[in-house]
Protein backbone atom coordinates (compact mmCIF):
# COMPACT_ATOMS: atom_id res chain seq x y z
CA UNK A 1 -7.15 -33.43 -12.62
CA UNK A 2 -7.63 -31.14 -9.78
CA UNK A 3 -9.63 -33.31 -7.94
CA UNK A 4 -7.25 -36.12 -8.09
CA UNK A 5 -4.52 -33.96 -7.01
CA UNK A 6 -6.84 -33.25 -3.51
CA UNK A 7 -7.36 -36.61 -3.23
CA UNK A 8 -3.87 -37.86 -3.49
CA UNK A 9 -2.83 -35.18 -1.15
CA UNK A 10 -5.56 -35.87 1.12
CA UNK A 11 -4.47 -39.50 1.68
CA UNK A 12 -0.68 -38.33 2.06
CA UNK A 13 -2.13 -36.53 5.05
CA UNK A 14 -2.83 -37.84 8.55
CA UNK A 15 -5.58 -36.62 10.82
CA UNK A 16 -3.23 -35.69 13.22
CA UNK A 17 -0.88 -33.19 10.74
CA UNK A 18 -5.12 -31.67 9.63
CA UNK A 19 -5.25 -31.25 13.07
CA UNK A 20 -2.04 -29.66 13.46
CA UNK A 21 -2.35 -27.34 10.15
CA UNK A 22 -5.60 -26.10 11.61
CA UNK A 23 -4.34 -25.56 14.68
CA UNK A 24 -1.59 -23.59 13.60
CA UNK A 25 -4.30 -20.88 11.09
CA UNK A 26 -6.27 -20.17 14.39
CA UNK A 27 -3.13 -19.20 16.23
CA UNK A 28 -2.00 -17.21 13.27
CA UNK A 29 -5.66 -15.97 12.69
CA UNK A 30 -5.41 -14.78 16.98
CA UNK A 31 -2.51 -13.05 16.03
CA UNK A 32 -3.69 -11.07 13.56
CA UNK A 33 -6.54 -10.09 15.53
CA UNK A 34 -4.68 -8.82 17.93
CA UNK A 35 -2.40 -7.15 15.89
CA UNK A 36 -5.32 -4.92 14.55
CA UNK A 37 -6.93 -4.42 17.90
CA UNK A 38 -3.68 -2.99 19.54
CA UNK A 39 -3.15 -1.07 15.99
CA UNK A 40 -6.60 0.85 16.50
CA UNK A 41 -5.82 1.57 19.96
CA UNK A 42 -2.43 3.07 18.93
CA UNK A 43 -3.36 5.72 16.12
CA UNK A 44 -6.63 7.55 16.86
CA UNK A 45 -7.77 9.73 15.06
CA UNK A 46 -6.66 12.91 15.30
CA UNK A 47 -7.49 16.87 14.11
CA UNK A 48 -3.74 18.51 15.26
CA UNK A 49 -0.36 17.73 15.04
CA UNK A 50 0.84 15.92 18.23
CA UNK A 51 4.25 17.16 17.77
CA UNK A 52 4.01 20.84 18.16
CA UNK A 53 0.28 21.08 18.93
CA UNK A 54 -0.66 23.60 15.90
CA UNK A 55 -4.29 23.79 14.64
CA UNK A 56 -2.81 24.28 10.91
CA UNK A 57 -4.30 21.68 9.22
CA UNK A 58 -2.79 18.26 8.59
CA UNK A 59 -1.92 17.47 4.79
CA UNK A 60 -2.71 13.89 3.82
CA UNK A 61 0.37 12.14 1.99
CA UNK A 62 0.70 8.81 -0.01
CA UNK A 63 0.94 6.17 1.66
CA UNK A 64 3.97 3.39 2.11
CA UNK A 65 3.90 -0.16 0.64
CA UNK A 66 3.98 -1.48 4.08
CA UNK A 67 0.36 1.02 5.09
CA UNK A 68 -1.19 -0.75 1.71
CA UNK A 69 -0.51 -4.51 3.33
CA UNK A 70 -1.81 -3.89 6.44
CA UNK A 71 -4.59 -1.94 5.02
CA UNK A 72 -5.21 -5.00 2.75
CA UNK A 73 -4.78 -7.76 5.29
CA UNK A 74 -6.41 -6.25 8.25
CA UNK A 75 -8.90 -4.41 6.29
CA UNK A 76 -8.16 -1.25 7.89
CA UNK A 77 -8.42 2.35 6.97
CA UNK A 78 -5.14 4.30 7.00
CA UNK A 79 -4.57 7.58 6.61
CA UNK A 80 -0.76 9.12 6.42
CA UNK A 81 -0.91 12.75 7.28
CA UNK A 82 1.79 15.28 7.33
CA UNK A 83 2.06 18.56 9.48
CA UNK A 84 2.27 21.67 7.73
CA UNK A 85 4.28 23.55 10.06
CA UNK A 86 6.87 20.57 11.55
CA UNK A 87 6.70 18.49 8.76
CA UNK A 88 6.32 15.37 10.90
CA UNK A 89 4.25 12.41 9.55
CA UNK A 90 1.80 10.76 11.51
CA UNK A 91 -0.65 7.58 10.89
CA UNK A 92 -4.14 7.33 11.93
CA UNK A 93 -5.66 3.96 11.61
CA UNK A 94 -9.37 3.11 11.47
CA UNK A 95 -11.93 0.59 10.90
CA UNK A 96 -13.39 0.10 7.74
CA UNK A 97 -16.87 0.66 7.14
């Protein structure tokens, strides 16, 4: 059943929309490369509050529905940290192991 259901679908399609489909999940696939590259590059890792530069120690926090996704689809590590003196949240992102 499945396999007649490729088929079928297969000979619906042209080369030149395979062509096109493909075309279109490498330029989607760039993008999300770049999208993680420029995301490491924006949240190091850090060991102070940038906000009001105190060496209390940052409290980690849950993290937001949107933090799980991209931790998901880019398979990234990120970490939501609070400030215990400003109360300011900040986001380190890194690369999974």
């Amino acid at each position: 059943a499945i396999r007649d259901l490729l088929i079928n679908f297969l000979n619906v399609l042209e080369i030149s929309d395979m062509v096109g489909v493909i075309l279109i999940l490498f330029a989607f696939y760039l993008i999300l490369i770049r999208i993680r590259i420029r995301l490491l590059a924006s949240y190091p890792k850090i060991y102070m509050c940038q906000y009001c530069d105190s060496s209390s120690k940052l409290k980690r926090i849950q993290k937001k529905l949107k933090h799980r996704i991209i931790h998901f689809v880019l398979r990234l590590r990120i970490y939501y940290y609070q400030c215990q003196d400003c109360y300011k949240k900040q986001l380190i992102v890194l690369t999974k192991k």
